[in-house]
PDB file of N, CA and C in Angstrom:
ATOM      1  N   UNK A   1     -13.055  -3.294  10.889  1.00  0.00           N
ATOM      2  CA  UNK A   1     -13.906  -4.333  10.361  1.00  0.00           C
ATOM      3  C   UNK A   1     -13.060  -5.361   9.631  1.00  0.00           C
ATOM      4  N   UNK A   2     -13.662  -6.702   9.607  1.00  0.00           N
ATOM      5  CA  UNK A   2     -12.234  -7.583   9.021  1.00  0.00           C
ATOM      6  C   UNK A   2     -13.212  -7.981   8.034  1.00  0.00           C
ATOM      7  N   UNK A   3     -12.799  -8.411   6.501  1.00  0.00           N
ATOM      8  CA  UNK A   3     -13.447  -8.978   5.805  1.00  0.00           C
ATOM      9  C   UNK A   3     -14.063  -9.866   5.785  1.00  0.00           C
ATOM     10  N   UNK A   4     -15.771  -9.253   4.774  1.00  0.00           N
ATOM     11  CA  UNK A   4     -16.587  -9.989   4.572  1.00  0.00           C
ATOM     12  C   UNK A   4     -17.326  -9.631   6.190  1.00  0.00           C
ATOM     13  N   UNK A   5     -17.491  -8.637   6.854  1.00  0.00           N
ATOM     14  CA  UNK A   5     -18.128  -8.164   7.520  1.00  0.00           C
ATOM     15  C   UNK A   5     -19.337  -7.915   7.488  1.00  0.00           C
ATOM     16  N   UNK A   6     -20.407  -8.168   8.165  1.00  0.00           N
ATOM     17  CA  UNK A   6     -21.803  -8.090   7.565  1.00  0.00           C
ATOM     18  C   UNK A   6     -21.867  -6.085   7.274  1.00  0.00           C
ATOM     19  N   UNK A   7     -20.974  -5.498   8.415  1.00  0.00           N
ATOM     20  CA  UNK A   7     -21.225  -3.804   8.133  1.00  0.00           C
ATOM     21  C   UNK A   7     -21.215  -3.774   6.585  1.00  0.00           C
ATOM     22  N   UNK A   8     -20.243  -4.433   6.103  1.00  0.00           N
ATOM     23  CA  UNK A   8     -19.782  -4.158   4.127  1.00  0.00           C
ATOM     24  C   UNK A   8     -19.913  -4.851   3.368  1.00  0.00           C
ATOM     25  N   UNK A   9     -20.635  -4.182   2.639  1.00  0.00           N
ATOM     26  CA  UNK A   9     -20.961  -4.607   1.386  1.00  0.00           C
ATOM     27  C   UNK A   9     -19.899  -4.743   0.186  1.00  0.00           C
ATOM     28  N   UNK A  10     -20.085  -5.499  -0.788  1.00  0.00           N
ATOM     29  CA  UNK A  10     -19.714  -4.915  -1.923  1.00  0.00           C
ATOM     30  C   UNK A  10     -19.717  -3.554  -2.399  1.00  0.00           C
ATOM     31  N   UNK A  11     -18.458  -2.766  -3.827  1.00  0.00           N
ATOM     32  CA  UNK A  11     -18.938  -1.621  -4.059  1.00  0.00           C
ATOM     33  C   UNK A  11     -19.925  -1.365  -5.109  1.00  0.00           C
ATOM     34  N   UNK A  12     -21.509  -0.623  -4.935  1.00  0.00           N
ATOM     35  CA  UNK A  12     -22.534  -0.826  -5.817  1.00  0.00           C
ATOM     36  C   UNK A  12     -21.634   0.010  -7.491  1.00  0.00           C
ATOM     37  N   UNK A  13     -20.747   0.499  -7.515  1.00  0.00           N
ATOM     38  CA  UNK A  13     -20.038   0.484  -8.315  1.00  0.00           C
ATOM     39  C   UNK A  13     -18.913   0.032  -8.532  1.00  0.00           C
ATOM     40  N   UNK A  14     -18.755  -0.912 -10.129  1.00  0.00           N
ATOM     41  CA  UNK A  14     -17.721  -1.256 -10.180  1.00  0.00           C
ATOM     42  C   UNK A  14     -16.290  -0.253 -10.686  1.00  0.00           C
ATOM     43  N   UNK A  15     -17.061   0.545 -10.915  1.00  0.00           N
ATOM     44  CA  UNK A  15     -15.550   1.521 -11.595  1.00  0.00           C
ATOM     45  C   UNK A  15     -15.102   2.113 -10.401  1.00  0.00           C
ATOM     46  N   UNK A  16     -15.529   2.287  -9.260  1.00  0.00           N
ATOM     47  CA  UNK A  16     -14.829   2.643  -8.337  1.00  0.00           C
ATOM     48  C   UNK A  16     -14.120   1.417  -7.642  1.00  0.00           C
ATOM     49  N   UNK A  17     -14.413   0.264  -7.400  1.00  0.00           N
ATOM     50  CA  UNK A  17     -13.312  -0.572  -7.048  1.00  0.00           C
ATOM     51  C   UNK A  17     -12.469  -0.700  -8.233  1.00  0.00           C
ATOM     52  N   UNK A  18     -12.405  -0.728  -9.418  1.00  0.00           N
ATOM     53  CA  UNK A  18     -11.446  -0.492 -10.214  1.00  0.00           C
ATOM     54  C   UNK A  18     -10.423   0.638  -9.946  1.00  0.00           C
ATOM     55  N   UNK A  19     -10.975   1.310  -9.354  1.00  0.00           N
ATOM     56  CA  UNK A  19     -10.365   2.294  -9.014  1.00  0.00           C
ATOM     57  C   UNK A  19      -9.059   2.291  -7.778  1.00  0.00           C
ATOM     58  N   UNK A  20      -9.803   1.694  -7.121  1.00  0.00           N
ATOM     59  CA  UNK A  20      -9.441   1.464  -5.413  1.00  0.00           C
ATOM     60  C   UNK A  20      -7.613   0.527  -6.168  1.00  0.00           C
ATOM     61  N   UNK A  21      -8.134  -0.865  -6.691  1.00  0.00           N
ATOM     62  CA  UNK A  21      -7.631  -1.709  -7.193  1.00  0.00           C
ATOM     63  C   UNK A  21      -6.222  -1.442  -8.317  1.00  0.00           C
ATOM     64  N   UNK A  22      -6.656   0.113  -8.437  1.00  0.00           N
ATOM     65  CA  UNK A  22      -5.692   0.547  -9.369  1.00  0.00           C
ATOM     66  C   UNK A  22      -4.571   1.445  -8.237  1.00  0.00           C
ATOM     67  N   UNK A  23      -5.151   1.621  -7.448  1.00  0.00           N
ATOM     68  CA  UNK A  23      -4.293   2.582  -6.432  1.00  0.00           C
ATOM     69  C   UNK A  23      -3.446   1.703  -5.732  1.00  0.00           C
ATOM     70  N   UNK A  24      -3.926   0.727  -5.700  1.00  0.00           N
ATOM     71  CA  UNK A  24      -2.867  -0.340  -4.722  1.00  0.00           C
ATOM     72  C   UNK A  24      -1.850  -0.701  -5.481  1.00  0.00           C
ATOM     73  N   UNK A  25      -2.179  -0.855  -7.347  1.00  0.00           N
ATOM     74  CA  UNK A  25      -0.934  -1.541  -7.947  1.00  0.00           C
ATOM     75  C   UNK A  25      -0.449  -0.532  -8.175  1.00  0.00           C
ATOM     76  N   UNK A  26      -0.769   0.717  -8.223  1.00  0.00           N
ATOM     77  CA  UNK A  26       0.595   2.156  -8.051  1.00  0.00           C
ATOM     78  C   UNK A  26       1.222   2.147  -7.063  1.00  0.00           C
ATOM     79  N   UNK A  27       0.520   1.666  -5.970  1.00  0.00           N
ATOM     80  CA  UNK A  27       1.629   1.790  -4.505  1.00  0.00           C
ATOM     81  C   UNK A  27       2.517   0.976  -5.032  1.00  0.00           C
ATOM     82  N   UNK A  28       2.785  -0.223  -5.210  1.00  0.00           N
ATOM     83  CA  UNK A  28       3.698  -1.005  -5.298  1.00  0.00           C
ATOM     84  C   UNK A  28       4.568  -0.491  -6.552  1.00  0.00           C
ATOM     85  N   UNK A  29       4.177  -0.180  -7.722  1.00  0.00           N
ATOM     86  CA  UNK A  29       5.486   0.142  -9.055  1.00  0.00           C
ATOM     87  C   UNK A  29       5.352   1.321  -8.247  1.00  0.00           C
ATOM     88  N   UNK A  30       5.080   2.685  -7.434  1.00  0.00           N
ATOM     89  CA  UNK A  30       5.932   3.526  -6.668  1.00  0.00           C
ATOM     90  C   UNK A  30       7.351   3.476  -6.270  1.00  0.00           C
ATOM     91  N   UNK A  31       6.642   2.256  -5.315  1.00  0.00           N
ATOM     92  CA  UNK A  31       7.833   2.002  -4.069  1.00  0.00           C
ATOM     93  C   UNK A  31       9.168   1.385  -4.950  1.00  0.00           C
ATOM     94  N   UNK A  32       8.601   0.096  -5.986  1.00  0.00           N
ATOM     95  CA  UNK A  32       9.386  -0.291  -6.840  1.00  0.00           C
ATOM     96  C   UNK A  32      10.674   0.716  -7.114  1.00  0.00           C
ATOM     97  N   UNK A  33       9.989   1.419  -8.304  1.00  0.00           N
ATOM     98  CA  UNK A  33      10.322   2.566  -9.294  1.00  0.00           C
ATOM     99  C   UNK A  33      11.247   3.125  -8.335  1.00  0.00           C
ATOM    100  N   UNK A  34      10.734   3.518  -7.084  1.00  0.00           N
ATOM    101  CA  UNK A  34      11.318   4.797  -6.073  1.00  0.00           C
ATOM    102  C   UNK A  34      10.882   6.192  -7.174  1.00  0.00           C
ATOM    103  N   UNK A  35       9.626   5.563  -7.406  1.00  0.00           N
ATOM    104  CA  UNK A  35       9.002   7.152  -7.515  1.00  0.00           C
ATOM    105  C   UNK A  35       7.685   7.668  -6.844  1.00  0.00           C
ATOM    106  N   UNK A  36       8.380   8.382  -5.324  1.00  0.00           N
ATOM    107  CA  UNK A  36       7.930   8.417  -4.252  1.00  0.00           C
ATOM    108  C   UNK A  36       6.637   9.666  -4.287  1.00  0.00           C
ATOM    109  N   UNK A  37       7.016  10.698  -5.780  1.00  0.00           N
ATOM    110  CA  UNK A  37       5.745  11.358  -6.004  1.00  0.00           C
ATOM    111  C   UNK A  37       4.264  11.263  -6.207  1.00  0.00           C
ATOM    112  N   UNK A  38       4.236   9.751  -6.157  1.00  0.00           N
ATOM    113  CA  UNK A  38       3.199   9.129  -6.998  1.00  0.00           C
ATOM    114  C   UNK A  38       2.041   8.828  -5.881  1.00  0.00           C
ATOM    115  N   UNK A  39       2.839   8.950  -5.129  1.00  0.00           N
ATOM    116  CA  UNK A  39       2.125   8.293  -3.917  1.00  0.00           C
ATOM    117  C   UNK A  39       1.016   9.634  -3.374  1.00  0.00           C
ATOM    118  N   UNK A  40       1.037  11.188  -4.322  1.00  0.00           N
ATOM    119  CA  UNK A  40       0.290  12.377  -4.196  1.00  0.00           C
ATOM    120  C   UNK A  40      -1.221  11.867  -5.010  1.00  0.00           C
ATOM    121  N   UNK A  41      -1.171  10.991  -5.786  1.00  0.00           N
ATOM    122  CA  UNK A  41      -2.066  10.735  -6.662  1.00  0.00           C
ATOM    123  C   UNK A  41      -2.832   9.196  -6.191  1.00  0.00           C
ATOM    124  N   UNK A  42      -2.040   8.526  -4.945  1.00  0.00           N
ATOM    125  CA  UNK A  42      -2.661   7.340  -4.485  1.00  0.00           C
ATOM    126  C   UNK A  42      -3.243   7.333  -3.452  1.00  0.00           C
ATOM    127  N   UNK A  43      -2.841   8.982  -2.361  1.00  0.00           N
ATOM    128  CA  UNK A  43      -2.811   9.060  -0.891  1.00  0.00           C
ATOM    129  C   UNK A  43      -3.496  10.569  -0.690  1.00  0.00           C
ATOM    130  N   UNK A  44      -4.165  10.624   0.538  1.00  0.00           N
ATOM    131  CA  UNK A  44      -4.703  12.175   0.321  1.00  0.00           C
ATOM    132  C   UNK A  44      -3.481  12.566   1.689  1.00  0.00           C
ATOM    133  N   UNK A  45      -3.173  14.156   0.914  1.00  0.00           N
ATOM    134  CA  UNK A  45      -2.248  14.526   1.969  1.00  0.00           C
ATOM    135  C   UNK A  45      -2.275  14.505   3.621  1.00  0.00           C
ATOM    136  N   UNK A  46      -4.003  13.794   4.530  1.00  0.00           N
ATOM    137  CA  UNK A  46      -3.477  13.383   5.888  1.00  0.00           C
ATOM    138  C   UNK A  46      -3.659  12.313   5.894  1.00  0.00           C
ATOM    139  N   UNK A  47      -3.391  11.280   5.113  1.00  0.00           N
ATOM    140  CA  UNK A  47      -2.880   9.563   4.839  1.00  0.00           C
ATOM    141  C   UNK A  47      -2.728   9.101   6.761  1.00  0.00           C
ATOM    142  N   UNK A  48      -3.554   8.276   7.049  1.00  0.00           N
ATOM    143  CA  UNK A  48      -3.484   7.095   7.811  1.00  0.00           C
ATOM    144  C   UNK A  48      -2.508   6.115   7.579  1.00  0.00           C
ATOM    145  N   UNK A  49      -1.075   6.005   7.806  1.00  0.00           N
ATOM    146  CA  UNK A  49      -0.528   4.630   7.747  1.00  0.00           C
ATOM    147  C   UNK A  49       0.299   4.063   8.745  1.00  0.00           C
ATOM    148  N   UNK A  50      -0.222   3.022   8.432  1.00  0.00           N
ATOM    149  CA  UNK A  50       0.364   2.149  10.073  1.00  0.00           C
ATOM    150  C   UNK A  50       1.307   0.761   9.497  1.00  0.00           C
ATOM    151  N   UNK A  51       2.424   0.980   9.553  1.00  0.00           N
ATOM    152  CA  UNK A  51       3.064  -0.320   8.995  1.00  0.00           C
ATOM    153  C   UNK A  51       3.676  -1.241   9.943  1.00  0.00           C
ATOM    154  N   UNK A  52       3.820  -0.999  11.715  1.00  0.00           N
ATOM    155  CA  UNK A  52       3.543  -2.090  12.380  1.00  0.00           C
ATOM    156  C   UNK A  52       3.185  -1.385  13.879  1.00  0.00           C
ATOM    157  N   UNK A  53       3.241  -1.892  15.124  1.00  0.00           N
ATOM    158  CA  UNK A  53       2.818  -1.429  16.131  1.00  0.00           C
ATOM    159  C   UNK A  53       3.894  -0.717  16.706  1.00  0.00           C
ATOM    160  N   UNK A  54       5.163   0.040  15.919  1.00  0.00           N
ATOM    161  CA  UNK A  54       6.128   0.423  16.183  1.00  0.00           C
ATOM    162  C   UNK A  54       5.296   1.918  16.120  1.00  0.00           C
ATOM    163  N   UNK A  55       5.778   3.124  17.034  1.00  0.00           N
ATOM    164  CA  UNK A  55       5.613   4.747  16.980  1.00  0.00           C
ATOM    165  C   UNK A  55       6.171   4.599  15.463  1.00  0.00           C
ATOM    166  N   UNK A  56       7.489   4.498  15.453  1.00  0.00           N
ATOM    167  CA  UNK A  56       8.320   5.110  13.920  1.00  0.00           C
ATOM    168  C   UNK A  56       7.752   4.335  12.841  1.00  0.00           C
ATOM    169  N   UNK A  57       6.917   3.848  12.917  1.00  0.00           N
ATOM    170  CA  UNK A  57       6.107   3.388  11.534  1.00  0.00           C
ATOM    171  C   UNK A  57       5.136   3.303  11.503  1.00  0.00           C
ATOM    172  N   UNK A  58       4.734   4.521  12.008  1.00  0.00           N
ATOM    173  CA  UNK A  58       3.262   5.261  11.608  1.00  0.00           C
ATOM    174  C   UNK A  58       3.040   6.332  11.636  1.00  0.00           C
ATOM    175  N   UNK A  59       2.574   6.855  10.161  1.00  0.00           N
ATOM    176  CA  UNK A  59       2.710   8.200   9.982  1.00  0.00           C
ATOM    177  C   UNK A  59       1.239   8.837   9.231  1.00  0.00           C
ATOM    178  N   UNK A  60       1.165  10.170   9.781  1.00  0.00           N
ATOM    179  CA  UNK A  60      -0.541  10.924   9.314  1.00  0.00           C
ATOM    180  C   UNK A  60      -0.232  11.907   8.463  1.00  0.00           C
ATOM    181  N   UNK A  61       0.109  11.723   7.571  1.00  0.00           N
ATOM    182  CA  UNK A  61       0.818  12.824   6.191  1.00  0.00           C
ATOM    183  C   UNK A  61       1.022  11.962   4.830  1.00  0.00           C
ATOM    184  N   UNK A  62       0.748  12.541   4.309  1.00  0.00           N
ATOM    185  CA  UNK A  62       1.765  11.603   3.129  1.00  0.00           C
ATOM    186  C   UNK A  62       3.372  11.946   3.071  1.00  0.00           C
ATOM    187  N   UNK A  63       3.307  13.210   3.069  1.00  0.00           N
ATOM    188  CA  UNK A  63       5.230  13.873   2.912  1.00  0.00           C
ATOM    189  C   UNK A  63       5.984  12.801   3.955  1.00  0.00           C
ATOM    190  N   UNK A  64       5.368  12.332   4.758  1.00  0.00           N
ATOM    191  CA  UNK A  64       6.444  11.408   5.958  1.00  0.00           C
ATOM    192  C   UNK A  64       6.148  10.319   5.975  1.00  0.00           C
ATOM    193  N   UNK A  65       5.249   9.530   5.115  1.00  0.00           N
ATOM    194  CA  UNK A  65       5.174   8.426   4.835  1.00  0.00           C
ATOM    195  C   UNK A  65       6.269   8.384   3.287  1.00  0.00           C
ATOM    196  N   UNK A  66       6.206   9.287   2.459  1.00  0.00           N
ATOM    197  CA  UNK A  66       7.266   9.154   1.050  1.00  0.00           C
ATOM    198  C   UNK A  66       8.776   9.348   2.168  1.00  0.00           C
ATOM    199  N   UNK A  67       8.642   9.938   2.842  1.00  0.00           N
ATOM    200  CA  UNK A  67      10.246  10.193   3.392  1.00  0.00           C
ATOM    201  C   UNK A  67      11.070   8.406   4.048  1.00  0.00           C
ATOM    202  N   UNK A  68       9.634   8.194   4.596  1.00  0.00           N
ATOM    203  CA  UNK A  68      10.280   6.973   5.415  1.00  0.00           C
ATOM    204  C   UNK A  68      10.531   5.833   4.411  1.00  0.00           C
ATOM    205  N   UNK A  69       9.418   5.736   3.524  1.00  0.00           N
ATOM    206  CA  UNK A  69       9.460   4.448   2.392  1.00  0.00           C
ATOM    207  C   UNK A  69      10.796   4.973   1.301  1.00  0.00           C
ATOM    208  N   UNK A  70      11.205   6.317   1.186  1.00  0.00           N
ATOM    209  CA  UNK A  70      12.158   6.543   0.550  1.00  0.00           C
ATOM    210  C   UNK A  70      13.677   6.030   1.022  1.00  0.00           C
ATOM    211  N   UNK A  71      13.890   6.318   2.368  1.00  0.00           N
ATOM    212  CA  UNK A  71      14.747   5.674   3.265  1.00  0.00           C
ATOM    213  C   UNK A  71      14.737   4.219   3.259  1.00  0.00           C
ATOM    214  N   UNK A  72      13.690   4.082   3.542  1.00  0.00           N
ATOM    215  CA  UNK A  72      13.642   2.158   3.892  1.00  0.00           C
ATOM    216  C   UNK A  72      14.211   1.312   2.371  1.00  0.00           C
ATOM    217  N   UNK A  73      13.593   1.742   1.577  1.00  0.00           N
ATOM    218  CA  UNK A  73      14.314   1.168   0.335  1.00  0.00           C
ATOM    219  C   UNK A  73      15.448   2.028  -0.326  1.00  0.00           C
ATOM    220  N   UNK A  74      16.404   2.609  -0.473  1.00  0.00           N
ATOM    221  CA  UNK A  74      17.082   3.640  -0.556  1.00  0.00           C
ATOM    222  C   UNK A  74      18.826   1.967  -1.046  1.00  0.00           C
ATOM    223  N   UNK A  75      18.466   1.951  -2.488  1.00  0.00           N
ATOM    224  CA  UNK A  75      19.722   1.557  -2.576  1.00  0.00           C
ATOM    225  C   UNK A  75      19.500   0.057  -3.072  1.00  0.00           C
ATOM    226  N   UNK A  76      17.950  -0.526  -2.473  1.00  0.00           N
ATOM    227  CA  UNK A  76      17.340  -1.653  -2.682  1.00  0.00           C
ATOM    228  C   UNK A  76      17.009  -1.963  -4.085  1.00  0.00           C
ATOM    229  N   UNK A  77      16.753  -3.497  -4.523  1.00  0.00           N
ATOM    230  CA  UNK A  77      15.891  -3.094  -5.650  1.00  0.00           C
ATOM    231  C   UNK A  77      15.469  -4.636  -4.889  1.00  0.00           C
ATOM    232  N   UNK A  78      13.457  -3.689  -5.426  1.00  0.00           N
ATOM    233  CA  UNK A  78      12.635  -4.256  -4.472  1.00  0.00           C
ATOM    234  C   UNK A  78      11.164  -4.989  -5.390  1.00  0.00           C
ATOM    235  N   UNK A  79      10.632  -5.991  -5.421  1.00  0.00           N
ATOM    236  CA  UNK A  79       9.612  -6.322  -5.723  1.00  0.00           C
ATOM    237  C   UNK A  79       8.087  -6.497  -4.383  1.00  0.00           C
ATOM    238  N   UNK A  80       7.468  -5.902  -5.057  1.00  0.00           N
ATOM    239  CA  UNK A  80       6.377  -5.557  -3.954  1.00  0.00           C
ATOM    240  C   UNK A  80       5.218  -6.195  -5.108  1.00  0.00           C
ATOM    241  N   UNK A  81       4.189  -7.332  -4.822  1.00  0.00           N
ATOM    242  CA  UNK A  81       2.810  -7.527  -5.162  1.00  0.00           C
ATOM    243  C   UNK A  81       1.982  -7.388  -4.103  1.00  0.00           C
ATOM    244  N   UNK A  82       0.668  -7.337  -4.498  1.00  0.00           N
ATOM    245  CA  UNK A  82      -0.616  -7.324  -3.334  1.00  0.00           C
ATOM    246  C   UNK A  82      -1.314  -8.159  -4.682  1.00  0.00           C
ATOM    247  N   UNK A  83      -2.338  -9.132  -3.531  1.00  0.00           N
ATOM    248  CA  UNK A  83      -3.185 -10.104  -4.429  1.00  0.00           C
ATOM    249  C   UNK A  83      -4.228 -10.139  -3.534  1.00  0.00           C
ATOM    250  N   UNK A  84      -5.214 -11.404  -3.726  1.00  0.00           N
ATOM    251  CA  UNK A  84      -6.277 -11.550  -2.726  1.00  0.00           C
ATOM    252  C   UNK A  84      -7.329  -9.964  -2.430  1.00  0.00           C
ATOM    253  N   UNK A  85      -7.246  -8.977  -3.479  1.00  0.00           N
ATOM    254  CA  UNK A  85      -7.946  -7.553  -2.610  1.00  0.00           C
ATOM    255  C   UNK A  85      -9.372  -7.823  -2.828  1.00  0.00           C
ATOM    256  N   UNK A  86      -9.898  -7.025  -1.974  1.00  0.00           N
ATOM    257  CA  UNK A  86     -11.173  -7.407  -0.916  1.00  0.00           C
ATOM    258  C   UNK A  86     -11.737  -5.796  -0.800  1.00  0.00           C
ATOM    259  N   UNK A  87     -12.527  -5.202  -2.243  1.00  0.00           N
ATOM    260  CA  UNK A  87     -13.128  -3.966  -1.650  1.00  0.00           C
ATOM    261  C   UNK A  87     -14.337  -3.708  -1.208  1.00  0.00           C
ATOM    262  N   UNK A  88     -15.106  -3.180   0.077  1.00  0.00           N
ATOM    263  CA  UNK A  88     -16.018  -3.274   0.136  1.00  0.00           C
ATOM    264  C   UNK A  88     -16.554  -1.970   1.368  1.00  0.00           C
ATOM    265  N   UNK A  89     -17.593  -1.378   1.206  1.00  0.00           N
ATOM    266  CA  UNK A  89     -17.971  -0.303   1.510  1.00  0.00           C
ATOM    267  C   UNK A  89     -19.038  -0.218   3.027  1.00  0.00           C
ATOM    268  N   UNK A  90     -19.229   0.486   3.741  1.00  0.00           N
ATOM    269  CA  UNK A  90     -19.899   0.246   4.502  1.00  0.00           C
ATOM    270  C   UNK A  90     -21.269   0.233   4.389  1.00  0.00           C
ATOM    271  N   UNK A  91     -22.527  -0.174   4.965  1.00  0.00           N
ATOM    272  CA  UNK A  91     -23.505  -0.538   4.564  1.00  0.00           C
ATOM    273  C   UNK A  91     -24.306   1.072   4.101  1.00  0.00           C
ATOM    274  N   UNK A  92     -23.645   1.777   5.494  1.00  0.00           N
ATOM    275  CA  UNK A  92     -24.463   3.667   4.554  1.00  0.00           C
ATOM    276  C   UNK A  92     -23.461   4.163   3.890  1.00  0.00           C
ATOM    277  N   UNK A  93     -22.271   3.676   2.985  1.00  0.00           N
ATOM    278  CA  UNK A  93     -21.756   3.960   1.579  1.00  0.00           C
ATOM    279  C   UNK A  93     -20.919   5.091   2.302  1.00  0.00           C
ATOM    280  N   UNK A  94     -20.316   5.722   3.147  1.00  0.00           N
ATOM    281  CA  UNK A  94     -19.498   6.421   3.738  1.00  0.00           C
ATOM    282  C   UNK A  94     -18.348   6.058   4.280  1.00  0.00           C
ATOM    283  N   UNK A  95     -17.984   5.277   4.105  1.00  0.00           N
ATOM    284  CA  UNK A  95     -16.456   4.181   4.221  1.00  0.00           C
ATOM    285  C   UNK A  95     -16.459   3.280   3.685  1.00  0.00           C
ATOM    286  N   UNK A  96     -15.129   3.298   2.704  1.00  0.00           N
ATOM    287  CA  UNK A  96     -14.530   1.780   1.661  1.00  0.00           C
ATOM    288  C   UNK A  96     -13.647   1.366   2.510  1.00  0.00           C
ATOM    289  N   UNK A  97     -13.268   0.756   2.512  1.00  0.00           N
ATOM    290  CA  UNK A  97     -12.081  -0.516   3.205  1.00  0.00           C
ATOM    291  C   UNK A  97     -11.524  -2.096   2.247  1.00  0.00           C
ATOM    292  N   UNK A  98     -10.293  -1.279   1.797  1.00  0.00           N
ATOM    293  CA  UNK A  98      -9.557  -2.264   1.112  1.00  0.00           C
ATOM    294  C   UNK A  98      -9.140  -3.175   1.807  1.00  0.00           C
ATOM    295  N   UNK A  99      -9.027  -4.286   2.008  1.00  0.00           N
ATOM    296  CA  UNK A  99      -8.041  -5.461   2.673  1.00  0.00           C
ATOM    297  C   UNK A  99      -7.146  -6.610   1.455  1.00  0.00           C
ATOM    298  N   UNK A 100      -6.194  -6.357   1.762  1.00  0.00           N
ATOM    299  CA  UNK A 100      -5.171  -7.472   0.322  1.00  0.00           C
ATOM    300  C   UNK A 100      -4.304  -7.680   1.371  1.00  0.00           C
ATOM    301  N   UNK A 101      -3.591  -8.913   0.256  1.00  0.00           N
ATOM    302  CA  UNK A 101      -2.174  -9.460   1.099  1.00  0.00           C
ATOM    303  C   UNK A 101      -1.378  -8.867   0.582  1.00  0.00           C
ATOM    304  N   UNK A 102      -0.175  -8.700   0.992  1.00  0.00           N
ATOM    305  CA  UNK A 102       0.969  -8.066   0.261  1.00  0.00           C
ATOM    306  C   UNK A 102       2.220  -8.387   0.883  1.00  0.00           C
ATOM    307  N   UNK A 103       3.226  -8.668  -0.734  1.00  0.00           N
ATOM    308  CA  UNK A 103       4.296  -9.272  -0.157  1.00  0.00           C
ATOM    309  C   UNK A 103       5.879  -8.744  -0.851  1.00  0.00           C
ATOM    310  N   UNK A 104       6.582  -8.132   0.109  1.00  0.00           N
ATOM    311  CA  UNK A 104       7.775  -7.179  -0.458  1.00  0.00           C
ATOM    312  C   UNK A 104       8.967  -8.039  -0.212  1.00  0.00           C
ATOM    313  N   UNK A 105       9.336  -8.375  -1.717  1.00  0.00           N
ATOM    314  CA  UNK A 105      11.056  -9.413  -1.783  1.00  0.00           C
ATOM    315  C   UNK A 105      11.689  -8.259  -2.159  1.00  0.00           C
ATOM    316  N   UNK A 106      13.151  -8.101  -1.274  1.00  0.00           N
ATOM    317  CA  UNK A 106      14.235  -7.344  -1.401  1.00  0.00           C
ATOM    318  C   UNK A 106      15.649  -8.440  -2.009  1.00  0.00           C
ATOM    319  N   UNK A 107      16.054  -7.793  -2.900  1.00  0.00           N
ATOM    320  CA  UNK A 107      16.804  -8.900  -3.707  1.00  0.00           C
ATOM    321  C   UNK A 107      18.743  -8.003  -3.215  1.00  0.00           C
ATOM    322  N   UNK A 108      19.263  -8.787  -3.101  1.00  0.00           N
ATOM    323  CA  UNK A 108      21.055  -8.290  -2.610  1.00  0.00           C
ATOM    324  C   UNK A 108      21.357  -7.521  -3.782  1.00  0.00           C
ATOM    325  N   UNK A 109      22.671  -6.625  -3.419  1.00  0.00           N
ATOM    326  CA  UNK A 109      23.828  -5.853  -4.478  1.00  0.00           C
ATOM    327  C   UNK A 109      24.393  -5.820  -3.618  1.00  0.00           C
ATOM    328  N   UNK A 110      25.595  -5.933  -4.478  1.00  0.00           N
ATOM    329  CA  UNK A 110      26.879  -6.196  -3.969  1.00  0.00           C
ATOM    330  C   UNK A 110      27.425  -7.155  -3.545  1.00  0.00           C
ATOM    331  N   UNK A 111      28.150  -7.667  -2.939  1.00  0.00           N
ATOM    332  CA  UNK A 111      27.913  -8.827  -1.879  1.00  0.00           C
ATOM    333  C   UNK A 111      27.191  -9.624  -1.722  1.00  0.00           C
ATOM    334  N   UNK A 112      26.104  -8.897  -1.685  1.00  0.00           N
ATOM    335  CA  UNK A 112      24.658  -9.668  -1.978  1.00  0.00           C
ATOM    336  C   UNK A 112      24.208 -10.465  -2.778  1.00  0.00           C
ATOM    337  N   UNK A 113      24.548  -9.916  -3.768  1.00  0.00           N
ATOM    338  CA  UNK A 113      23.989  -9.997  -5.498  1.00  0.00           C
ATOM    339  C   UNK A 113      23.417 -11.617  -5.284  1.00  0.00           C
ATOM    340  N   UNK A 114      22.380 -11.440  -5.908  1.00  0.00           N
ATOM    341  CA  UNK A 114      21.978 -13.272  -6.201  1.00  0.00           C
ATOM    342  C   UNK A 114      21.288 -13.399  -5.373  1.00  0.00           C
ATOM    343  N   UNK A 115      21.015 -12.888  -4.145  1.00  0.00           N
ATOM    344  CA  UNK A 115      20.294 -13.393  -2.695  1.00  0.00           C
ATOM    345  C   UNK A 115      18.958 -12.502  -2.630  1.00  0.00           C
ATOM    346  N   UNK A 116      17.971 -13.415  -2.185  1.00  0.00           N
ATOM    347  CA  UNK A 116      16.683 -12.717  -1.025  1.00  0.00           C
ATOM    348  C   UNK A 116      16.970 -12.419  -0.205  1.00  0.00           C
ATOM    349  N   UNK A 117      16.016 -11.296   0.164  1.00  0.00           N
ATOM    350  CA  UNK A 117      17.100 -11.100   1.565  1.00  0.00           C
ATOM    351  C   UNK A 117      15.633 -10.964   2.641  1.00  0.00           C
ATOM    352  N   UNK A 118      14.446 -10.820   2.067  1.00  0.00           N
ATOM    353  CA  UNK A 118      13.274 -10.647   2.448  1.00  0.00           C
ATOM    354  C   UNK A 118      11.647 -11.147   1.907  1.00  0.00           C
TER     355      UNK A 118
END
């Protein structure tokens, strides 16, 4: 469903999109931090994630989604925001669906130092 779908509604509670809203800005100081445990308290252990139409970047676990995001930034120091979020539930209240933008700057070391690199 793409936002603002007539299937979804708003959530008739707000403390649960507070909620939702709070899980997304842990993903990001996670990945930040590289504290990849955190992601037990943002993700249920058979996590849906699809990070492009590649096989190797998509994974149904959480343990292999922390393994790969641990790798991918491994050495980085990384700024990750999400803005624009969009929570909204399906019309019989049995599926939420977050949609945000999100945008990950990887900054150089070493050699690097001083540069975007992403």
């Amino acid at each position: 469903m793409s936002p603002g779908s007539a299937a979804f509604t708003q959530l008739p509670n707000a403390q649960d999109e507070l909620q939702i809203r709070d899980k997304l800005a842990l993903y990001a100081y996670a990945v930040d931090d590289k504290k990849f445990d955190l992601f037990d308290q943002i993700f249920t252990a058979d996590v849906k994630a699809v990070y492009s139409d590649a096989e190797a970047d998509q994974f149904d676990n959480v343990d292999a989604l922390k393994s790969y995001l641990a790798n991918a930034v491994a050495g980085q120091v990384t700024q990750h925001a999400i803005s624009s979020i969009l929570v909204q539930t399906s019309s019989g209240a049995k599926q939420t669906n977050s949609t945000s933008y999100f945008v990950a700057t990887f900054f150089g070391q070493g050699d690097l130092a001083g540069e975007i690199l992403a």
